[in-house]
N, C-alpha and C. Protein backbone atom coordinates (compact mmCIF):
# COMPACT_ATOMS: atom_id res chain seq x y z
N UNK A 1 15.45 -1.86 -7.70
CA UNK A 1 14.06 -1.55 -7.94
C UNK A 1 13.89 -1.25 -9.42
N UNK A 2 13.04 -2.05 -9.93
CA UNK A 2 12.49 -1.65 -11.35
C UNK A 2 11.92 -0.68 -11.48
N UNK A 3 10.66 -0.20 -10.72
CA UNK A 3 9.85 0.60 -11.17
C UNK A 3 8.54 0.15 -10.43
N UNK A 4 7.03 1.61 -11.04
CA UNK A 4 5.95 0.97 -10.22
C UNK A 4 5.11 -0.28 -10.95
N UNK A 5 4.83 -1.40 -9.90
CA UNK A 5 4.24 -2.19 -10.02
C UNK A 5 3.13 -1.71 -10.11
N UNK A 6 1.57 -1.90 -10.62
CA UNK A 6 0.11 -1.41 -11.06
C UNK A 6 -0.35 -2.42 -11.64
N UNK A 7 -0.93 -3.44 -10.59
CA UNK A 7 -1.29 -4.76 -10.87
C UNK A 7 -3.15 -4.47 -10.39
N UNK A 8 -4.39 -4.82 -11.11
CA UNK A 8 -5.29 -4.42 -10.86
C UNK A 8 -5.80 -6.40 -10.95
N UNK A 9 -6.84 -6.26 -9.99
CA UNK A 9 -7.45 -8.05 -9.98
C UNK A 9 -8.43 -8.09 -8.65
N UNK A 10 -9.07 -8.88 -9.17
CA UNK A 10 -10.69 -9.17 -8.16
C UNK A 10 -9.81 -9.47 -6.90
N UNK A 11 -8.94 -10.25 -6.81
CA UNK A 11 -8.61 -11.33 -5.52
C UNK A 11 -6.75 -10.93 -5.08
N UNK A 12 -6.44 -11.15 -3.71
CA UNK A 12 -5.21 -10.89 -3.54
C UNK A 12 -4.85 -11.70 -2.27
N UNK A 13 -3.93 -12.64 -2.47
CA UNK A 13 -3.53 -13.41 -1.00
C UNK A 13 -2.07 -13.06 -0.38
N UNK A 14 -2.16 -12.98 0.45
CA UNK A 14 -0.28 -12.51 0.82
C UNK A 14 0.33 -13.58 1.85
N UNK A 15 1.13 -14.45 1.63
CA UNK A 15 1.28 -15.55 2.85
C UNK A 15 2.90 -14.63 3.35
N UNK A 16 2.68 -14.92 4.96
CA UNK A 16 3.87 -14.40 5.85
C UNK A 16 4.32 -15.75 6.58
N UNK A 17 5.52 -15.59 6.38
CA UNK A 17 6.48 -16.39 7.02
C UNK A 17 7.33 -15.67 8.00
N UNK A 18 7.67 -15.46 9.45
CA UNK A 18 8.53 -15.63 10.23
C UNK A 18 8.60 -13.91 10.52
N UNK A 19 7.03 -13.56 10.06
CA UNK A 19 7.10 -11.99 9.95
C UNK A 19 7.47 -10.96 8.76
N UNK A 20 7.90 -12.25 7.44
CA UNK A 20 8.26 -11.57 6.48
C UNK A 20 7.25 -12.47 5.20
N UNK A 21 7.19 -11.35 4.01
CA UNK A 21 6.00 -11.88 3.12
C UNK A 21 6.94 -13.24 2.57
N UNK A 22 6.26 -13.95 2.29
CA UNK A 22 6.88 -15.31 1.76
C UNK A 22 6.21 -15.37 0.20
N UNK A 23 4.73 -15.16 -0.26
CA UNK A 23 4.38 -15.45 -1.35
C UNK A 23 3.38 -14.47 -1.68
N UNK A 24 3.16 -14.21 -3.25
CA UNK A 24 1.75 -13.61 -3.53
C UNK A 24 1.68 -13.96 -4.11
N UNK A 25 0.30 -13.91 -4.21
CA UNK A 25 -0.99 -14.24 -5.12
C UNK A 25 -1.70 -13.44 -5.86
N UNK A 26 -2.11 -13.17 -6.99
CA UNK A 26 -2.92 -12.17 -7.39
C UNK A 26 -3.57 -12.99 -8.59
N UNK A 27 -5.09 -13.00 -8.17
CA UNK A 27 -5.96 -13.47 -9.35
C UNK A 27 -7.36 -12.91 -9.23
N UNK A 28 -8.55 -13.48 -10.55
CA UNK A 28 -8.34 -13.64 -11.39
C UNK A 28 -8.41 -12.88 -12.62
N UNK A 29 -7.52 -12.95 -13.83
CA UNK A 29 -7.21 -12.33 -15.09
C UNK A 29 -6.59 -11.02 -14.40
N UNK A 30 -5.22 -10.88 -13.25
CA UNK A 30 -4.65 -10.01 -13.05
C UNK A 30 -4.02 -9.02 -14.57
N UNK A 31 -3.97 -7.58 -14.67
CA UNK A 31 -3.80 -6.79 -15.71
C UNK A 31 -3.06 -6.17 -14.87
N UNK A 32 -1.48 -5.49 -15.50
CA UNK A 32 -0.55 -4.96 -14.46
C UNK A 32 0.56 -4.30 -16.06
N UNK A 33 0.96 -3.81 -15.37
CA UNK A 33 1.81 -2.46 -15.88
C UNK A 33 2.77 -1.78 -15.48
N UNK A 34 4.45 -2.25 -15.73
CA UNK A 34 5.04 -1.81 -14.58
C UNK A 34 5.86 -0.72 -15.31
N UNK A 35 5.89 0.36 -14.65
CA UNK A 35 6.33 1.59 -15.49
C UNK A 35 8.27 2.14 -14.80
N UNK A 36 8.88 2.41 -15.60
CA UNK A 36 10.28 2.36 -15.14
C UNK A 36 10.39 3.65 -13.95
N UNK A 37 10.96 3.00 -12.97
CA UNK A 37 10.85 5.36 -12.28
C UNK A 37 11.10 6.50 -13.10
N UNK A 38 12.28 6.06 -14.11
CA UNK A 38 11.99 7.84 -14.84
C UNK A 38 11.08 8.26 -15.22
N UNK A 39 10.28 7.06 -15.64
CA UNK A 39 9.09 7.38 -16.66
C UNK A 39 8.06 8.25 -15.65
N UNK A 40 8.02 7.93 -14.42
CA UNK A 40 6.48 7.83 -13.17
C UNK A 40 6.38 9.49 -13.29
N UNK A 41 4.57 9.75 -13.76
CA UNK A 41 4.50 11.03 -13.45
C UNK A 41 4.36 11.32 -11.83
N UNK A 42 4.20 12.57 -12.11
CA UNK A 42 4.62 13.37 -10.28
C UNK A 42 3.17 12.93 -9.08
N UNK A 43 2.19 12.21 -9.99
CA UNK A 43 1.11 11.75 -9.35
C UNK A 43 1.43 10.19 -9.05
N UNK A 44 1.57 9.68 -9.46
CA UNK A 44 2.18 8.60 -9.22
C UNK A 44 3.41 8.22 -8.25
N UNK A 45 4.18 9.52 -7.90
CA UNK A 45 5.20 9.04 -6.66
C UNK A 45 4.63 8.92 -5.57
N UNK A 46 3.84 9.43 -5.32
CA UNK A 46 2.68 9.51 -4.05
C UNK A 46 1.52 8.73 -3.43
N UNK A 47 1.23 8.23 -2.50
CA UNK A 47 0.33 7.34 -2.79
C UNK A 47 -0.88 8.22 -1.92
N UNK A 48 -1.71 7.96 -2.99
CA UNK A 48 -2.99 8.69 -3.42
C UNK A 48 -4.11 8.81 -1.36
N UNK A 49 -4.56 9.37 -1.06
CA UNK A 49 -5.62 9.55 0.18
C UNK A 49 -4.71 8.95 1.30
N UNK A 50 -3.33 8.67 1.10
CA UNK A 50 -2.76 8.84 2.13
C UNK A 50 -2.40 9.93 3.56
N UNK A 51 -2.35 9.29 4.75
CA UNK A 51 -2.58 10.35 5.92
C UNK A 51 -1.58 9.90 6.69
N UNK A 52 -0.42 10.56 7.30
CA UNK A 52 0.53 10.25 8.12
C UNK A 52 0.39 10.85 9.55
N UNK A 53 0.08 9.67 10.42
CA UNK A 53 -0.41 9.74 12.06
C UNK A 53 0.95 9.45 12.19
N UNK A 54 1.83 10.60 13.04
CA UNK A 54 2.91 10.73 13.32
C UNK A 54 3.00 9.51 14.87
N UNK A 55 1.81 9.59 15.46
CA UNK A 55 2.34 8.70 16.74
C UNK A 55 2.21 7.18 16.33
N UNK A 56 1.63 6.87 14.93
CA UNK A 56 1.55 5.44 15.18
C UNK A 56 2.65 5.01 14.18
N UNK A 57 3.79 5.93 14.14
CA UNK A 57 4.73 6.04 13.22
C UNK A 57 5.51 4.44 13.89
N UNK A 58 6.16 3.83 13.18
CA UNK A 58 6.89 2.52 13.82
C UNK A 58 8.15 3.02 13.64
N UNK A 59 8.82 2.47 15.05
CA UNK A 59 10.28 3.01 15.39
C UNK A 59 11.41 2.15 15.62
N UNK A 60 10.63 0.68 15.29
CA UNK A 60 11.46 -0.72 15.15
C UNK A 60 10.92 -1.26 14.18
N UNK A 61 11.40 -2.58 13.82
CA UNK A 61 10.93 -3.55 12.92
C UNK A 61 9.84 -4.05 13.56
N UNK A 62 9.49 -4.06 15.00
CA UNK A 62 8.86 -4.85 15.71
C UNK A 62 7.13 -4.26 16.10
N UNK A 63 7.81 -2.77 15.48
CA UNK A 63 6.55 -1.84 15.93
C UNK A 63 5.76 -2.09 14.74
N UNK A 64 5.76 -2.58 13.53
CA UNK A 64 4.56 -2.93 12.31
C UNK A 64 3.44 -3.70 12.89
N UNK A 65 3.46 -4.77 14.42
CA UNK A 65 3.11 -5.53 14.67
C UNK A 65 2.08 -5.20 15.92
N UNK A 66 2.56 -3.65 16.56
CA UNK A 66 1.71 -3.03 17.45
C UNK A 66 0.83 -2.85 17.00
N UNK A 67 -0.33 -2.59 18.24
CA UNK A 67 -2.01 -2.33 17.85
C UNK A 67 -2.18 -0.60 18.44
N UNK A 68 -2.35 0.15 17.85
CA UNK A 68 -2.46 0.91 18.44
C UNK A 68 -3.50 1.82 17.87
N UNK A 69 -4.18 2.83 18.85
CA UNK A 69 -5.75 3.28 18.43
C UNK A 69 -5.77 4.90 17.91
N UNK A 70 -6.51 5.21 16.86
CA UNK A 70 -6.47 6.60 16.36
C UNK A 70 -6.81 7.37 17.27
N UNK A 71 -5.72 8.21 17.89
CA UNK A 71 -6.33 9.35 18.61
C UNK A 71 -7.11 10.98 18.09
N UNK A 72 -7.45 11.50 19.04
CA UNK A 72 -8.35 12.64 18.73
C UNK A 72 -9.49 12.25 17.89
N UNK A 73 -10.10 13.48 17.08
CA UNK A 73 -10.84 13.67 16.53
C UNK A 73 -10.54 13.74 14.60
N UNK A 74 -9.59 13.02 14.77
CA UNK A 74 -9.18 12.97 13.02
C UNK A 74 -10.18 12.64 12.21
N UNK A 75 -10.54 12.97 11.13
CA UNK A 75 -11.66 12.75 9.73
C UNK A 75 -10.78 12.51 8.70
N UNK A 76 -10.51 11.32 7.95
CA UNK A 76 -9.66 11.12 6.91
C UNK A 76 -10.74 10.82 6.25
N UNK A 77 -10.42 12.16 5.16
CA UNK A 77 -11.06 12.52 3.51
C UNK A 77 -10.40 11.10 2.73
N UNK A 78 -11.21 10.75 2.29
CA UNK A 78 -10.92 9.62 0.60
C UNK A 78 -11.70 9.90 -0.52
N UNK A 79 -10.73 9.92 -1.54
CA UNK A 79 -11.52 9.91 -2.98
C UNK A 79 -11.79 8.34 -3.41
N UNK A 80 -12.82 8.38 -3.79
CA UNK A 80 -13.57 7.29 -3.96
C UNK A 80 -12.91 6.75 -5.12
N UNK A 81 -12.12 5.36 -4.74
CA UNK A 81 -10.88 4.53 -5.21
C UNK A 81 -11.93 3.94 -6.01
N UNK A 82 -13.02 3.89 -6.56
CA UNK A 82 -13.91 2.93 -7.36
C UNK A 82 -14.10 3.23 -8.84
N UNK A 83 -13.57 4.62 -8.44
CA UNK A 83 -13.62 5.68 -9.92
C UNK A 83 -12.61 5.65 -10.73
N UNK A 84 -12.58 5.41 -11.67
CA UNK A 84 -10.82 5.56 -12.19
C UNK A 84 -11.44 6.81 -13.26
């Protein structure tokens, strides 16, 4: 692993092959910045308005592929990703 990738662009295609990513795409006039891990501040190890639903946790390779539905009454807060 190099480090974080921080690739910003209007458009993004991801082709899967056989269940695994085969190609990307990122256009147009992609701007990206890949910073080494020592460098990454402590905001940056984290990924940002993330929420971990322990039951739809995957427990195989096979479970990425399950459908499964948000239970209870959860409200996931987001900061508005439009703002930099």
């Amino acid at each position: 692993m190099l480090g974080l990738n921080s690739t910003q662009s209007g458009f993004l295609t991801l082709w899967m092959k056989e269940r695994k990513m085969d190609k990307l795409k990122i256009w147009t006039k992609p701007q990206g910045l890949i910073t080494p891990i020592p460098d990454l501040k402590p905001e940056q190890k984290t990924l940002r308005d993330f929420q971990w639903f322990d039951y739809i946790r995957p427990l195989n390779k096979d479970d990425i592929f399950r459908v499964v539905k948000r239970q209870g009454p959860e409200q996931v807060k987001r900061s508005n990703k439009f703002v930099h």
